[in-house]
C-alpha atoms as a PDB file:
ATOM      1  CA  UNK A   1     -21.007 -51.697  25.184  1.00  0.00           C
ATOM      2  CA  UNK A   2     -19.463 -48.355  26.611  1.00  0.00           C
ATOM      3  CA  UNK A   3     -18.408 -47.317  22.502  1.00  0.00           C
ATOM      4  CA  UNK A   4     -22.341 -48.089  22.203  1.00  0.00           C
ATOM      5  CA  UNK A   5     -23.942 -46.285  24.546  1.00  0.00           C
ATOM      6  CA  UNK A   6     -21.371 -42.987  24.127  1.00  0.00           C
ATOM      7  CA  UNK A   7     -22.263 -43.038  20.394  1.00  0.00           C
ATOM      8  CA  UNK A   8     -25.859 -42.889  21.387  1.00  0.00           C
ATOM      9  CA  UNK A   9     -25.134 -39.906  23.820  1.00  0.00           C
ATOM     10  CA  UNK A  10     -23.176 -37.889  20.901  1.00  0.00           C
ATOM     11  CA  UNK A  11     -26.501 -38.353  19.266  1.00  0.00           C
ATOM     12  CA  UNK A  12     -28.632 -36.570  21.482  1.00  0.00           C
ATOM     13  CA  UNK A  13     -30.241 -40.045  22.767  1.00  0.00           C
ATOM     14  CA  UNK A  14     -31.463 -41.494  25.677  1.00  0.00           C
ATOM     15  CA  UNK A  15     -30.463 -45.337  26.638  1.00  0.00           C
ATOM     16  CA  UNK A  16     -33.080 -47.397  28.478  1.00  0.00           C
ATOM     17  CA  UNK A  17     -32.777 -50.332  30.228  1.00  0.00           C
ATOM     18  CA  UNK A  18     -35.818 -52.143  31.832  1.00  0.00           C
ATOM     19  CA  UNK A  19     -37.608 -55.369  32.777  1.00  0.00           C
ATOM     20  CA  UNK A  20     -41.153 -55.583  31.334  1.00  0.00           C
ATOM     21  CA  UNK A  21     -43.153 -58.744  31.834  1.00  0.00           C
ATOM     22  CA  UNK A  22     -40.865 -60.359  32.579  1.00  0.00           C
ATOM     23  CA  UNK A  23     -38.461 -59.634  29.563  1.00  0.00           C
ATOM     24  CA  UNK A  24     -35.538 -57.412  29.074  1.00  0.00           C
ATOM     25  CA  UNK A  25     -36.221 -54.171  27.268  1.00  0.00           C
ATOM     26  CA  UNK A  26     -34.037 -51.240  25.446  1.00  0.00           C
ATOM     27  CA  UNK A  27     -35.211 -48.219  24.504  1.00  0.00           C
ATOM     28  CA  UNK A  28     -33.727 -44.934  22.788  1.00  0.00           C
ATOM     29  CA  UNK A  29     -34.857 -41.525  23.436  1.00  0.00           C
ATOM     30  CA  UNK A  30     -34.512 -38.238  21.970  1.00  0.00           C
ATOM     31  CA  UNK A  31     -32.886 -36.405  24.361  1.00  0.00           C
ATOM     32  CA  UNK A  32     -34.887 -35.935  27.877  1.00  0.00           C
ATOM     33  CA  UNK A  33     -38.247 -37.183  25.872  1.00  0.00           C
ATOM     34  CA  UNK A  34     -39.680 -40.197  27.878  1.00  0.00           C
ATOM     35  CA  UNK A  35     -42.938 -40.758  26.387  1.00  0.00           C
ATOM     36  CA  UNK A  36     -41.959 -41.742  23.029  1.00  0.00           C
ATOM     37  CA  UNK A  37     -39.357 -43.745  22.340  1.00  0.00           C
ATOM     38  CA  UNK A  38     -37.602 -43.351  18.817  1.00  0.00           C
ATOM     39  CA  UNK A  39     -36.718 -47.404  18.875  1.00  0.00           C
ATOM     40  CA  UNK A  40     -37.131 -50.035  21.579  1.00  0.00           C
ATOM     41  CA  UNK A  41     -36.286 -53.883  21.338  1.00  0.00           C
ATOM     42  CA  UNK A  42     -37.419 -56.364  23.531  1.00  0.00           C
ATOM     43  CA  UNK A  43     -35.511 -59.512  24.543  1.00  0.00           C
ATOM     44  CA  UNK A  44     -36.182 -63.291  25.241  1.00  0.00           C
ATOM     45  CA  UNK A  45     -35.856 -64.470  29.007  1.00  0.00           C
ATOM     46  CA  UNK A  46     -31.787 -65.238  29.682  1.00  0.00           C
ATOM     47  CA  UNK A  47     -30.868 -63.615  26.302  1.00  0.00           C
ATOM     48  CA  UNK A  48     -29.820 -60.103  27.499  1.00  0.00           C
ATOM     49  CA  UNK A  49     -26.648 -60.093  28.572  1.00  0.00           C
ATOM     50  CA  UNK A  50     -25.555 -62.374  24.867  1.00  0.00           C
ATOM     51  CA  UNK A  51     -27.616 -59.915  22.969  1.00  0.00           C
ATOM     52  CA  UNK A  52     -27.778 -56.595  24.466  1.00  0.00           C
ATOM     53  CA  UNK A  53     -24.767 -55.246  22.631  1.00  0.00           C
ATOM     54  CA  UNK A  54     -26.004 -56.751  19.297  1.00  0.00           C
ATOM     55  CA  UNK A  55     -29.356 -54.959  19.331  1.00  0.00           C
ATOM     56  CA  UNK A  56     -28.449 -51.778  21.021  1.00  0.00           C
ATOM     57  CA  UNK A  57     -26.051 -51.674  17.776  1.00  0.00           C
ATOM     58  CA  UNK A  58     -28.895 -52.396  15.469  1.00  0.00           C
ATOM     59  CA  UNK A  59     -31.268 -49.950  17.042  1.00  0.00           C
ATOM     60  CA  UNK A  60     -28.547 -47.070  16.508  1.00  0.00           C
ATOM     61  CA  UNK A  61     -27.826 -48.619  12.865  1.00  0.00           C
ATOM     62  CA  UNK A  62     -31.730 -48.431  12.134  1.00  0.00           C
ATOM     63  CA  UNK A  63     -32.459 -44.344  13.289  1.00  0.00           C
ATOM     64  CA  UNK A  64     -28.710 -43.559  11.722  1.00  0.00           C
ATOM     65  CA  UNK A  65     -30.185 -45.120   8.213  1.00  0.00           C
ATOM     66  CA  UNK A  66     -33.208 -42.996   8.975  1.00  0.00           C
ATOM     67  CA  UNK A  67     -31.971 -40.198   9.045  1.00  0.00           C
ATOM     68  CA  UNK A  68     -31.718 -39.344  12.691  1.00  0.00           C
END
C-alpha cells in the first residue's frame, strides 16, 4: 500500500480515503484540487481492507494509460 500511495504522490496526486453512504470510497486528486476528482472507486460494505490495494492500483494504472 505505502509503494501505492508514494507512486501517486510522485505524480502530483492526491489520495482520498472516505466513508460515503455507508461504503468505502477512494479518490485521486490533482495536486491540492478537491472538487474534481481525476478517478474515484467506490467499495462494497466489508470489502475495503481485501480490495483497497487492488483498486488504488487500478485507478493509478487507468490515469497512467491516459496519459496523466
Amino acid at each position: 500500500m505505502r509503494d501505492l500511495i508514494e507512486r501517486a504522490l510522485l505524480l502530483g496526486l492526491s489520495v482520498t480515503f472516505s466513508q460515503e453512504g455507508g461504503f468505502p470510497v477512494i479518490r485521486l486528486f490533482k495536486g491540492a484540487d478537491r472538487l474534481t476528482p481525476l478517478a474515484s472507486c467506490s467499495l462494497g460494505v466489508g470489502q475495503f481492507r481485501e480490495t483497497v490495494e487492488d483498486s488504488l492500483q487500478e485507478l493509478l494504472l487507468d490515469l497512467e494509460r491516459r496519459g496523466f
